[in-house]
C-alpha atoms as a PDB file:
ATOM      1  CA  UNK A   1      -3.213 -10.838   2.520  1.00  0.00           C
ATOM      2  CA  UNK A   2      -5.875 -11.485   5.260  1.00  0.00           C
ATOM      3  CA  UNK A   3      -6.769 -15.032   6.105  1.00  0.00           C
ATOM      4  CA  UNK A   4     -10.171 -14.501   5.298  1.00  0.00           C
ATOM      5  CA  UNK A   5     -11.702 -12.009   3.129  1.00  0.00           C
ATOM      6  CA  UNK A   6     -13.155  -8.542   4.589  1.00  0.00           C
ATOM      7  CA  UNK A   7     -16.885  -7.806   3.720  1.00  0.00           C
ATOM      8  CA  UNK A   8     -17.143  -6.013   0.151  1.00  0.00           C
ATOM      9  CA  UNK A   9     -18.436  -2.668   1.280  1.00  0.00           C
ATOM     10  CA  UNK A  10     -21.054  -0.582  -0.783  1.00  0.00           C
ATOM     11  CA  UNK A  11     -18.786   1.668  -3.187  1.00  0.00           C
ATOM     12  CA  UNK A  12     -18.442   2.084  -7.166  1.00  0.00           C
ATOM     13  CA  UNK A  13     -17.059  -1.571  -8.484  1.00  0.00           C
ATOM     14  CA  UNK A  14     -18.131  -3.684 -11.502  1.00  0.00           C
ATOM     15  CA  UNK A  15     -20.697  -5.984  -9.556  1.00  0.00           C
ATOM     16  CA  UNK A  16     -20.116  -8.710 -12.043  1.00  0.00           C
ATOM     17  CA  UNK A  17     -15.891  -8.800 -12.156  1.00  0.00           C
ATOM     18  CA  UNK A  18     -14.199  -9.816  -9.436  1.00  0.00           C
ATOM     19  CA  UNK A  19     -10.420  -9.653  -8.130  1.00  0.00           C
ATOM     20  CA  UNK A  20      -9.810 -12.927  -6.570  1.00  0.00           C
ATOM     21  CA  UNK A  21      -5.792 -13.257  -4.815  1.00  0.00           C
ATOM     22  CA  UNK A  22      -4.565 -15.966  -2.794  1.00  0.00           C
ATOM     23  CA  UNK A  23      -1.566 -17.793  -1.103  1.00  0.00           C
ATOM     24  CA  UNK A  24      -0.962 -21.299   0.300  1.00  0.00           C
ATOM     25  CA  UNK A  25       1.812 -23.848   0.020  1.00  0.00           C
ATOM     26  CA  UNK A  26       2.654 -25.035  -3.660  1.00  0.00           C
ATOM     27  CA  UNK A  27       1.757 -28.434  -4.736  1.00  0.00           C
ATOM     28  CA  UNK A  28      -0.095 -29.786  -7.747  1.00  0.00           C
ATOM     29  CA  UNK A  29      -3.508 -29.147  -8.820  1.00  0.00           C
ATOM     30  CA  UNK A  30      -4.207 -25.699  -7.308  1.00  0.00           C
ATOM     31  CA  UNK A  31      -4.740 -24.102 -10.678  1.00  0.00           C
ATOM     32  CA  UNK A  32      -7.029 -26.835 -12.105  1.00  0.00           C
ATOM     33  CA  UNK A  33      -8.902 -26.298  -9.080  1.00  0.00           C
ATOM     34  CA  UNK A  34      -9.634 -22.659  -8.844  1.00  0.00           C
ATOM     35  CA  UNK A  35     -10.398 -22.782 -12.759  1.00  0.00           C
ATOM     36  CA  UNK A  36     -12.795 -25.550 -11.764  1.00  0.00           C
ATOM     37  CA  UNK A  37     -14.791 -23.375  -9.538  1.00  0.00           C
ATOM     38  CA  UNK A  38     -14.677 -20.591 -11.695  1.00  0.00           C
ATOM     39  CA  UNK A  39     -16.054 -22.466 -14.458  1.00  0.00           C
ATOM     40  CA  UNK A  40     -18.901 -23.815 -11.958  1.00  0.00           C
ATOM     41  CA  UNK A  41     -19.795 -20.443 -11.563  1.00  0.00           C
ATOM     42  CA  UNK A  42     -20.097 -19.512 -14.975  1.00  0.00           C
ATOM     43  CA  UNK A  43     -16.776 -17.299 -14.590  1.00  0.00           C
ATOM     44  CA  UNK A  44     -14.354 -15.842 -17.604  1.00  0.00           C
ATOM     45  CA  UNK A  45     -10.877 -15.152 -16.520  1.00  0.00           C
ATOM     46  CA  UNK A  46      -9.768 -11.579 -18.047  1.00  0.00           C
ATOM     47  CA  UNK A  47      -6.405 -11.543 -16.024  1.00  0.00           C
ATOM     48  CA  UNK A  48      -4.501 -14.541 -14.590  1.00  0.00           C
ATOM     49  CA  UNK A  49      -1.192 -13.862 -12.832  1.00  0.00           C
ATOM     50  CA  UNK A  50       0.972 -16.793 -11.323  1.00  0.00           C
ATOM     51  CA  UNK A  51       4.199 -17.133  -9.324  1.00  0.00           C
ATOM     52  CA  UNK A  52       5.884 -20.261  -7.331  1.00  0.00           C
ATOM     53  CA  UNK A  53       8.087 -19.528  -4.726  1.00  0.00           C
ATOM     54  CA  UNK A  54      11.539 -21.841  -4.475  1.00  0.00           C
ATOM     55  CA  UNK A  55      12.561 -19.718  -1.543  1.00  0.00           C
ATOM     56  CA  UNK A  56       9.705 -20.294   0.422  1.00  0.00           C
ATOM     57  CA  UNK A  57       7.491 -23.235  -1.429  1.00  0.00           C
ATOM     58  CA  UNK A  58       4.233 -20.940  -1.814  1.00  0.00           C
ATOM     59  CA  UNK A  59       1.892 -20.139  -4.482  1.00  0.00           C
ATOM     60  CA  UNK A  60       0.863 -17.158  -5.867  1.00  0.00           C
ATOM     61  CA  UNK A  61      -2.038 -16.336  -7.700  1.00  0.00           C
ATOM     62  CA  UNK A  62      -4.191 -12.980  -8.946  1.00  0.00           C
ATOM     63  CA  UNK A  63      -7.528 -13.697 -10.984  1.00  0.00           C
ATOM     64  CA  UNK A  64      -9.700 -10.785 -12.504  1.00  0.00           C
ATOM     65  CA  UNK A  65     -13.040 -12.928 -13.131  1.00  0.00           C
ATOM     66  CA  UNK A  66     -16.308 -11.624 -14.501  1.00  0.00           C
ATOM     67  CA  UNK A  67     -19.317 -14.032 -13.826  1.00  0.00           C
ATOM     68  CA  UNK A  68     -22.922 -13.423 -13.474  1.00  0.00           C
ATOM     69  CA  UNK A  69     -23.178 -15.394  -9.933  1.00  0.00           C
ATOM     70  CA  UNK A  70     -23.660 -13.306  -7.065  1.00  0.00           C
ATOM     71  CA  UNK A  71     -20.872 -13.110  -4.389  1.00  0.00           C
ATOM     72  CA  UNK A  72     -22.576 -15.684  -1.954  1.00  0.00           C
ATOM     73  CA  UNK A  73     -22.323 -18.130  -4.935  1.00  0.00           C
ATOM     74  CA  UNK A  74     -18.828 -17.273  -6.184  1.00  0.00           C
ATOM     75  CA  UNK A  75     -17.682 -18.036  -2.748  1.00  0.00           C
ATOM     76  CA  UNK A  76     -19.614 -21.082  -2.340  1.00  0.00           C
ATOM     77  CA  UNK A  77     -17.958 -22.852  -4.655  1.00  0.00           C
ATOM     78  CA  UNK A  78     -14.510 -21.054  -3.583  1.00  0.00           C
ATOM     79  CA  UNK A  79     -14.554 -22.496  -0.150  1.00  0.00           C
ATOM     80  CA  UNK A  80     -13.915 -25.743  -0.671  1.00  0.00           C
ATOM     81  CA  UNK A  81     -10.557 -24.788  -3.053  1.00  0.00           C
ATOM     82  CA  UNK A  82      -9.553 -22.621   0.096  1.00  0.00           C
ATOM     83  CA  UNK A  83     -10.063 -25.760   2.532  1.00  0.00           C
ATOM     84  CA  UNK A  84      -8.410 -27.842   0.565  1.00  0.00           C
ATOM     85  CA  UNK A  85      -5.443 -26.010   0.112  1.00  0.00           C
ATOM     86  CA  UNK A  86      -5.157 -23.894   3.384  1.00  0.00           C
ATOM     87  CA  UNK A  87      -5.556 -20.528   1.294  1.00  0.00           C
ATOM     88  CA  UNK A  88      -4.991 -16.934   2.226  1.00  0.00           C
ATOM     89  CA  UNK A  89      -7.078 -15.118  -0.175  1.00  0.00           C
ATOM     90  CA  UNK A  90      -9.324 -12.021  -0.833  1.00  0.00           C
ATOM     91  CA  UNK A  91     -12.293 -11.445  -2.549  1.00  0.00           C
ATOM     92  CA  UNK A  92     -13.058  -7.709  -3.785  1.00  0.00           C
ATOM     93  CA  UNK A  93     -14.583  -5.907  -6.702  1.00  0.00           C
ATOM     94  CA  UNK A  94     -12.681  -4.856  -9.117  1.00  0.00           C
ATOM     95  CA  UNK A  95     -12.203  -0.877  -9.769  1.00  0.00           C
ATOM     96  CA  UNK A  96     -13.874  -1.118  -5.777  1.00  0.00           C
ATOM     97  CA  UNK A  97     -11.497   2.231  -3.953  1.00  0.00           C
ATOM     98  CA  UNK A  98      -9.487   1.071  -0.790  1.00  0.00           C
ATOM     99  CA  UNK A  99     -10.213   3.502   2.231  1.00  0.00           C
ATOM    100  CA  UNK A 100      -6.827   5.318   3.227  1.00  0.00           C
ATOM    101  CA  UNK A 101      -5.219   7.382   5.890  1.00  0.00           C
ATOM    102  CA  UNK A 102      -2.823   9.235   4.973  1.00  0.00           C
ATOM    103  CA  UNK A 103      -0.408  10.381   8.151  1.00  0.00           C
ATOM    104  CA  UNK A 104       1.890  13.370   7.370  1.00  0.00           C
ATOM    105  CA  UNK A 105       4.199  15.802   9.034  1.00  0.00           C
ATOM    106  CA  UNK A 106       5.240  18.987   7.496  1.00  0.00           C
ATOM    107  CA  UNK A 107       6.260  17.897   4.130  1.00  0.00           C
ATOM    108  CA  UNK A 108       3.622  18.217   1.229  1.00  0.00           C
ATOM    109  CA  UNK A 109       4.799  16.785  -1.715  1.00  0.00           C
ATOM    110  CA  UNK A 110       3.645  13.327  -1.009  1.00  0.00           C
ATOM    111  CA  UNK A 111       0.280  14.504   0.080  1.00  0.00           C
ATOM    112  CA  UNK A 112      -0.531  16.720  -2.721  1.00  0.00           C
ATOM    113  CA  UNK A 113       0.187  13.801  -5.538  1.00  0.00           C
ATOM    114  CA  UNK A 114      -2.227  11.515  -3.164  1.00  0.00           C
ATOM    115  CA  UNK A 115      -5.245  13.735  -3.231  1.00  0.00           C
ATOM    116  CA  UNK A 116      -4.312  15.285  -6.626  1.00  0.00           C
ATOM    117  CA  UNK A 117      -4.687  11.862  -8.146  1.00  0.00           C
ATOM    118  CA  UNK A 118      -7.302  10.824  -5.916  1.00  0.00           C
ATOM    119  CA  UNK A 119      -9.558  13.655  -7.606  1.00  0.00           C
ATOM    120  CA  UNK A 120      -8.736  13.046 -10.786  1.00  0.00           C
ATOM    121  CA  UNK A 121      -9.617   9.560 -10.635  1.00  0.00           C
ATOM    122  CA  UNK A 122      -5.670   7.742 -11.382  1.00  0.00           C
ATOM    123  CA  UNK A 123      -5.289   6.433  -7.509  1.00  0.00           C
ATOM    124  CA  UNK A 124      -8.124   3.989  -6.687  1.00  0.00           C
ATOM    125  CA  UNK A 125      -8.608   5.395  -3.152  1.00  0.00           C
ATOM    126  CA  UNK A 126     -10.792   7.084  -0.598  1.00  0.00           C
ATOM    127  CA  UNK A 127      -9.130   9.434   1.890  1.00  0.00           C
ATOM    128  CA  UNK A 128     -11.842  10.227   4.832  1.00  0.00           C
ATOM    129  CA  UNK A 129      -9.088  11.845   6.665  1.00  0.00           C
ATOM    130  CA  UNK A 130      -5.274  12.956   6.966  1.00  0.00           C
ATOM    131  CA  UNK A 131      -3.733  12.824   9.919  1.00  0.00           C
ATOM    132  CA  UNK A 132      -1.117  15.262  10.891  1.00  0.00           C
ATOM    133  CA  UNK A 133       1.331  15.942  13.894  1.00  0.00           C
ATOM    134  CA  UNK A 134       1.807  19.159  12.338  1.00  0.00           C
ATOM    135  CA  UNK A 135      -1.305  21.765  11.313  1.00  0.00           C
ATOM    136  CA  UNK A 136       0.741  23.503   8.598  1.00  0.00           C
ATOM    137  CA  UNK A 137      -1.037  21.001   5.498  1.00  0.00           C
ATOM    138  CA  UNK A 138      -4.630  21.405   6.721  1.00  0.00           C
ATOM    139  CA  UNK A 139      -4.826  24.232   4.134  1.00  0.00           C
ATOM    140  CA  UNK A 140      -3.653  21.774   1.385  1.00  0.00           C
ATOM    141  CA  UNK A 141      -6.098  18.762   2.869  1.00  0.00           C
ATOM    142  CA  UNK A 142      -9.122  21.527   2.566  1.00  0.00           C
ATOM    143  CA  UNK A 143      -8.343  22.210  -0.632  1.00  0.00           C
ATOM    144  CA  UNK A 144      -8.954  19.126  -1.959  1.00  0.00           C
ATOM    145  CA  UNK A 145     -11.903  18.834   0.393  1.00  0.00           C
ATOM    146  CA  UNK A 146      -9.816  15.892   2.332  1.00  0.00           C
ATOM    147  CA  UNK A 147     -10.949  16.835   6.341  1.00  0.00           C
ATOM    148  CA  UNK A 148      -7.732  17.030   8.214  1.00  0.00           C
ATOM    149  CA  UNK A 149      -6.715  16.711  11.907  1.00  0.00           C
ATOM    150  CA  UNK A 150      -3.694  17.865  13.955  1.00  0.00           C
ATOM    151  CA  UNK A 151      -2.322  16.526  17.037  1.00  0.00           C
ATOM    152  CA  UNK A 152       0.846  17.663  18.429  1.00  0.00           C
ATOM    153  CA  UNK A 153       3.877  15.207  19.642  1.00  0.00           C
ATOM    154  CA  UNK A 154       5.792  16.523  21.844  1.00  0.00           C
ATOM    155  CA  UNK A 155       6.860  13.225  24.191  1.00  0.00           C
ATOM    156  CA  UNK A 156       5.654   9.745  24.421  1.00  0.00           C
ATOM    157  CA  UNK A 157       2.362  10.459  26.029  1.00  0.00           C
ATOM    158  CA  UNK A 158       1.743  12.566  23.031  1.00  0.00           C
ATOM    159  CA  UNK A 159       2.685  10.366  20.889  1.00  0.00           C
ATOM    160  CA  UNK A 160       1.038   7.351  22.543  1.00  0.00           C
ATOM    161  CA  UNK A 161      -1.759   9.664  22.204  1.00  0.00           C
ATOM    162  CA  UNK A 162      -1.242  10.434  18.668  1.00  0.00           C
ATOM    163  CA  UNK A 163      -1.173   6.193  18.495  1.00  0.00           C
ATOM    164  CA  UNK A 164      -4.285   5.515  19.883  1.00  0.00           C
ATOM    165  CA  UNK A 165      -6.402   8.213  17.569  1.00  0.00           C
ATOM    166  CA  UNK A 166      -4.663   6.339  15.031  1.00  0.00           C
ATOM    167  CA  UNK A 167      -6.685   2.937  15.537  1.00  0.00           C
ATOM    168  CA  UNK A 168      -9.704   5.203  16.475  1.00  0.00           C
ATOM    169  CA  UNK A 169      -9.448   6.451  12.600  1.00  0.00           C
ATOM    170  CA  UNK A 170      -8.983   3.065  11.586  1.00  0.00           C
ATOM    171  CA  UNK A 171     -11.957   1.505  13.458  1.00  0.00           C
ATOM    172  CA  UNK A 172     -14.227   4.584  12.696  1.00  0.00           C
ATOM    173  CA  UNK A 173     -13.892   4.727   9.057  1.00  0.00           C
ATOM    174  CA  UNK A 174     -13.441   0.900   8.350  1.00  0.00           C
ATOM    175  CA  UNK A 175      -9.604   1.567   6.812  1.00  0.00           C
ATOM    176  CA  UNK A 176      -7.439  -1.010   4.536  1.00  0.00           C
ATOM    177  CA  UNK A 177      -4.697   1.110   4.067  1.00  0.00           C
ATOM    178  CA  UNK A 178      -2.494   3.358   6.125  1.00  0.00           C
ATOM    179  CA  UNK A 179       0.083   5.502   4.175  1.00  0.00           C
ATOM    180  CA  UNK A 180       2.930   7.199   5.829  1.00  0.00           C
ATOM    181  CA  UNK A 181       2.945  10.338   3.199  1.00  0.00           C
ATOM    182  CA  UNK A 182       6.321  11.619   4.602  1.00  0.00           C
ATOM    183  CA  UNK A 183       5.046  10.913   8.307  1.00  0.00           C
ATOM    184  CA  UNK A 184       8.480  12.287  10.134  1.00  0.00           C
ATOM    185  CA  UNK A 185       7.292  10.089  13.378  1.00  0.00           C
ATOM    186  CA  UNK A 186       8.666   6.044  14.167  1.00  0.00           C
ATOM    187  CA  UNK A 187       5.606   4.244  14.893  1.00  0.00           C
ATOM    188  CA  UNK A 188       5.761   1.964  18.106  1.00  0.00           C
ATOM    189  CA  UNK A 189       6.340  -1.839  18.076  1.00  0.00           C
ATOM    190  CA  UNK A 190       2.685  -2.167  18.789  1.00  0.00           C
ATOM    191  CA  UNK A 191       1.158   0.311  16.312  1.00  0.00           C
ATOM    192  CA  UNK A 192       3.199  -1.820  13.647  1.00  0.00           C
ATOM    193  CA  UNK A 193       1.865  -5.053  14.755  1.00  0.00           C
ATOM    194  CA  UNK A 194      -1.633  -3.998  14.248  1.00  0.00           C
ATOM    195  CA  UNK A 195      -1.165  -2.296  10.993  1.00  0.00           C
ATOM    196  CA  UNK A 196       0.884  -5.359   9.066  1.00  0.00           C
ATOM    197  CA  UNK A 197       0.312  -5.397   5.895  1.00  0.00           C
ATOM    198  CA  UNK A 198      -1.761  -2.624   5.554  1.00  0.00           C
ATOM    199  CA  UNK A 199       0.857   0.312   5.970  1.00  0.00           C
ATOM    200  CA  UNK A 200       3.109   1.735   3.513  1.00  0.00           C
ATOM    201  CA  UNK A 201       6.196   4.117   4.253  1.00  0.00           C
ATOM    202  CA  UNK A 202       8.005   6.096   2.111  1.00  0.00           C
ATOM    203  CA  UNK A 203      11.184   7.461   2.334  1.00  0.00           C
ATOM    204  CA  UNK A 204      14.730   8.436   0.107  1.00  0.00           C
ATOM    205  CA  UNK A 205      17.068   6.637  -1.501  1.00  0.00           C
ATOM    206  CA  UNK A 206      20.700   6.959  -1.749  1.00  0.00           C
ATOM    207  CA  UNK A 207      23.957   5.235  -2.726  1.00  0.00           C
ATOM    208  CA  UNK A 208      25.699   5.551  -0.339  1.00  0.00           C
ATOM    209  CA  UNK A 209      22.762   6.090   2.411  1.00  0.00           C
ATOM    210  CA  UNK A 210      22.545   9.334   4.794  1.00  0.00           C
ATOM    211  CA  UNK A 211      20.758   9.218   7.572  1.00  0.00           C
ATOM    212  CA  UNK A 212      19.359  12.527   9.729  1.00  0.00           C
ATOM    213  CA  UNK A 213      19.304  15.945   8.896  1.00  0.00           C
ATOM    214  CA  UNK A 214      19.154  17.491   4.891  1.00  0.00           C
ATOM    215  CA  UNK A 215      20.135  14.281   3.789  1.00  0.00           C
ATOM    216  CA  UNK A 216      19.834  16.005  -0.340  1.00  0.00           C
ATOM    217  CA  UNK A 217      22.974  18.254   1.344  1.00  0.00           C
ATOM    218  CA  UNK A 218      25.008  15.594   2.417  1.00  0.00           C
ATOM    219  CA  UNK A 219      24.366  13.424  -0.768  1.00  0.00           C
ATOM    220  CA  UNK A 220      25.942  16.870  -2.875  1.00  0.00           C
ATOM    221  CA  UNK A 221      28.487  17.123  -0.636  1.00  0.00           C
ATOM    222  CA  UNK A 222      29.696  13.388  -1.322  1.00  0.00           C
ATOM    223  CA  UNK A 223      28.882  14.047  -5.170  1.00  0.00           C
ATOM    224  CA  UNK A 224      26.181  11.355  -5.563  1.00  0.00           C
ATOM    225  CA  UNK A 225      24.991   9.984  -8.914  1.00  0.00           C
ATOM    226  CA  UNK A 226      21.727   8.132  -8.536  1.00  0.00           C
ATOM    227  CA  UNK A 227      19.452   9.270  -5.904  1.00  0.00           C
ATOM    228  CA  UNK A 228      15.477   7.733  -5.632  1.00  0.00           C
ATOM    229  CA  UNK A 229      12.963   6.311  -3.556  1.00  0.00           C
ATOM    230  CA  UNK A 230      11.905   3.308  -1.712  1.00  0.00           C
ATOM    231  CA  UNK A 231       8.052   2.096  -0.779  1.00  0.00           C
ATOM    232  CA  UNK A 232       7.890  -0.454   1.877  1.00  0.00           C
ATOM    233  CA  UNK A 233       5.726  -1.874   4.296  1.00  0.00           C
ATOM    234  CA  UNK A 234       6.105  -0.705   7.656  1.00  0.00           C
ATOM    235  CA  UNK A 235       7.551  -3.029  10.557  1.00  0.00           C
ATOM    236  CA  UNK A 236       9.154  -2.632  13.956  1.00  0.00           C
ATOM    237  CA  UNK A 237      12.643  -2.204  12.472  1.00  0.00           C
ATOM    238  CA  UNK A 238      12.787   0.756  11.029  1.00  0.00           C
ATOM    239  CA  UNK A 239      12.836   1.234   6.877  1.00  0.00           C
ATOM    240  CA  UNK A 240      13.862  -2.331   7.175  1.00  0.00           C
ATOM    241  CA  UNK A 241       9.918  -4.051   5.918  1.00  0.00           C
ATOM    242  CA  UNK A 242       8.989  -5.798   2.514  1.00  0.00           C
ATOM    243  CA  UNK A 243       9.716  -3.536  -0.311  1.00  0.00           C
ATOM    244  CA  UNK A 244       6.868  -2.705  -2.874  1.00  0.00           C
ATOM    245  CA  UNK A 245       8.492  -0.267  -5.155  1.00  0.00           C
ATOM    246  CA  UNK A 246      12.195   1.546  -5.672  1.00  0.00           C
ATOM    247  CA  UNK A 247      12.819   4.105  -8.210  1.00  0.00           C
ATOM    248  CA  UNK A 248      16.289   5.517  -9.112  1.00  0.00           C
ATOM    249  CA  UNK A 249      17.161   8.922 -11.475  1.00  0.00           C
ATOM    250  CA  UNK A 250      20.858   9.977 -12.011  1.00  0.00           C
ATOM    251  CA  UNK A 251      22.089  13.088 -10.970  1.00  0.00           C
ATOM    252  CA  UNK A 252      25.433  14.907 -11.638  1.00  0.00           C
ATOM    253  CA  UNK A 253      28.146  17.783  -9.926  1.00  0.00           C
ATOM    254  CA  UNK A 254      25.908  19.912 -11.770  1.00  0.00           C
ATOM    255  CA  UNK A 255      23.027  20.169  -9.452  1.00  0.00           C
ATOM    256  CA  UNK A 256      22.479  21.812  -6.638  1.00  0.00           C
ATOM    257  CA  UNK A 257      21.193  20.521  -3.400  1.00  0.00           C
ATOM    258  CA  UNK A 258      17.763  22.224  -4.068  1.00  0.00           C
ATOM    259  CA  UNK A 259      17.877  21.072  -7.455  1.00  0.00           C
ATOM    260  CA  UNK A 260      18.039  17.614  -5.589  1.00  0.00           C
ATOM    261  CA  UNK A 261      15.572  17.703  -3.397  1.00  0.00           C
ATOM    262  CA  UNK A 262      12.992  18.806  -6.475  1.00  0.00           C
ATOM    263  CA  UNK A 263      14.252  15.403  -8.204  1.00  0.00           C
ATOM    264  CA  UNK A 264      14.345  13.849  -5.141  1.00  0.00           C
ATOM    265  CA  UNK A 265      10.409  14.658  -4.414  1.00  0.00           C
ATOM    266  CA  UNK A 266       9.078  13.907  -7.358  1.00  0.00           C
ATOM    267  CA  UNK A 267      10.610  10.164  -7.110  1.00  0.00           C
ATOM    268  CA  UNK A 268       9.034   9.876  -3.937  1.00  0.00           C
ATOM    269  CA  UNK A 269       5.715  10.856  -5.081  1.00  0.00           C
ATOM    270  CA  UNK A 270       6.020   8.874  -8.040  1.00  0.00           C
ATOM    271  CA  UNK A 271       7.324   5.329  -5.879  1.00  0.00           C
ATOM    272  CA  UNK A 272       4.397   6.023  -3.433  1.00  0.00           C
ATOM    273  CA  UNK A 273       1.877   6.958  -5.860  1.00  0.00           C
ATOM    274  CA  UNK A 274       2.572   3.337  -7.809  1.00  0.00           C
ATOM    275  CA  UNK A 275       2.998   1.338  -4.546  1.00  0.00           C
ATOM    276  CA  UNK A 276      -0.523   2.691  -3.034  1.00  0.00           C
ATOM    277  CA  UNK A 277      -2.181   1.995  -6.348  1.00  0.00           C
ATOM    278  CA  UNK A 278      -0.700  -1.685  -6.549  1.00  0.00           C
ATOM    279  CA  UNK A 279      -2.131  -2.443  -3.016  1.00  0.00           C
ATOM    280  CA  UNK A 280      -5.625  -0.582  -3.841  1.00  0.00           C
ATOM    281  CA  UNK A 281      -5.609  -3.140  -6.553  1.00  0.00           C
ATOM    282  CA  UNK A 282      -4.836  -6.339  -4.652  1.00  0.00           C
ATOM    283  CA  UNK A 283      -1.259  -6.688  -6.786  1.00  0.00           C
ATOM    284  CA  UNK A 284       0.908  -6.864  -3.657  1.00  0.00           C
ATOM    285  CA  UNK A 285       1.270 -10.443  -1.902  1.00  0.00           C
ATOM    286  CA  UNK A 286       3.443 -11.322   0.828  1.00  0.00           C
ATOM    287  CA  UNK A 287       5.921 -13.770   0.831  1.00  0.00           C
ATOM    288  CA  UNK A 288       7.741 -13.703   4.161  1.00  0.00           C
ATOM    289  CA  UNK A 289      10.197 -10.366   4.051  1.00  0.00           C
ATOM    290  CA  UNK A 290       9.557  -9.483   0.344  1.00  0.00           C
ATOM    291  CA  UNK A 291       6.662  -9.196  -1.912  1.00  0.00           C
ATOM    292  CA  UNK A 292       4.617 -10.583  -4.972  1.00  0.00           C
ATOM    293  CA  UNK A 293       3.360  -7.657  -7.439  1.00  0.00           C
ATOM    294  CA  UNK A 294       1.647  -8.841 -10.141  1.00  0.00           C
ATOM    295  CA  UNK A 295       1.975  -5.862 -12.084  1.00  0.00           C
END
């Protein structure tokens, strides 16, 4: 969550209800005083979501208000709650679609379930662009009328390259969110840092784990009986960031390794899927190496 709130940008969004998250160290009277200025404002809480943190000794909090003030006026009588307590917080409109880009490599799965449920309105996003190392999913991009671009990484001045259009994207088209849809590429120390917070990575799960190639082969050959999926925010050490979302299916002798990558797929469309929407909705908080969702 950003220190300070970014500006609410012109897209669909009740104007009156608001989604109002924040963080700062727990001590008495932080609830009394957020209700306070919501009630100044004329405000009616339709959601209220709470935690307190022993680990850490940080609060929590998710409000869904509707009020008749305008923004400028909500926030008016916000500020001096934030002061007070030293908040992190955002300020957004409800139902408002985060802007997205979506990186990918040669897989498709991911990608497809993003823009499928993009157009049929069940993933509160906009995707101006995917961004590929590969060109073999501009056909699928197209299709959903997504514009897609290719660059090719073939050594680390490609890929510094590769880096830099990155933040280009990000600075051109104003984007919140940065998904890693089966992006076969380790961003760079520095990439991470700028991103933090605002880029989620997807990527298998297994018990035990296998790492490199046709991992789904060497899970049948070891007879594994849960496989599944991990979400995570992206950091410097690799598949190692705050978790958002894990999903697990067993699996038996039975099945073959194809028949394991199909199940495989479809739990990492399904983790990614819910972790994007939980973010476009301002239900994941931070709270050091692990998160907050209020579902």
């Amino acid at each position: 969550m950003p220190a300070s709130d970014p500006l609410v940008r012109d897209q669909p969004g009740d104007p009156g209800h608001w989604v109002l998250s924040l963080a700062c160290r727990d001590e008495p009277g932080i609830v009394h005083a957020v209700s306070g200025a919501i009630v100044a404002a004329g405000g009616n809480i339709t959601e209220s979501q709470q935690f307190s943190s022993s680990d850490t000794g940080r609060f929590f909090m998710r409000l869904e208000v509707r009020t008749g003030a305008s923004r400028e006026e909500f926030l008016a009588l916000l500020e001096p709650v934030i002061a007070r307590f030293a908040m992190s917080w955002q300020l957004d409109r409800a139902g408002r679609d985060k802007r997205t880009l979506v990186l990918v490599s040669k897989a498709a799965h991911c990608l497809n379930d993003l823009l499928f449920r993009r157009r049929s309105g069940q993933l509160p996003v906009e995707i101006p662009l995917v961004l590929g190392n590969h060109p073999v999913l501009r056909e699928l991009a197209e299709f959903y009328g997504v514009p897609f671009e290719s660059r090719s990484i073939t050594d680390a001045d490609s890929k510094a390259e590769f880096e830099r259009r990155i933040l280009e994207v990000v600075d051109e088209f104003d984007i919140e969110l940065v998904v890693l849809a089966r992006y076969m590429q380790i961003l760079s120390p520095e990439l991470c840092e700028k991103l933090a917070g605002r880029a989620i990575n997807i990527h298998h799960s297994f018990l035990p784990g296998f790492k490199g190639a046709n991992p789904y082969r060497q899970a049948h050959a070891r007879g594994v009986k849960l496989i599944g999926a991990t979400a995570h925010f992206v950091t410097s050490d690799l598949d190692e960031g705050p978790i958002i979302e894990q999903n697990v299916v067993r699996v038996d002798h039975t099945l073959s390794p194809e028949q394991l990558v199909a199940i495989g797929q479809d739990e990492e469309c399904r983790t990614l899927r819910q972790a994007v929407t939980w973010f476009a909705q301002d239900r994941v908080l931070l709270d050091g190496a692990r998160t907050i969702i209020f579902r």
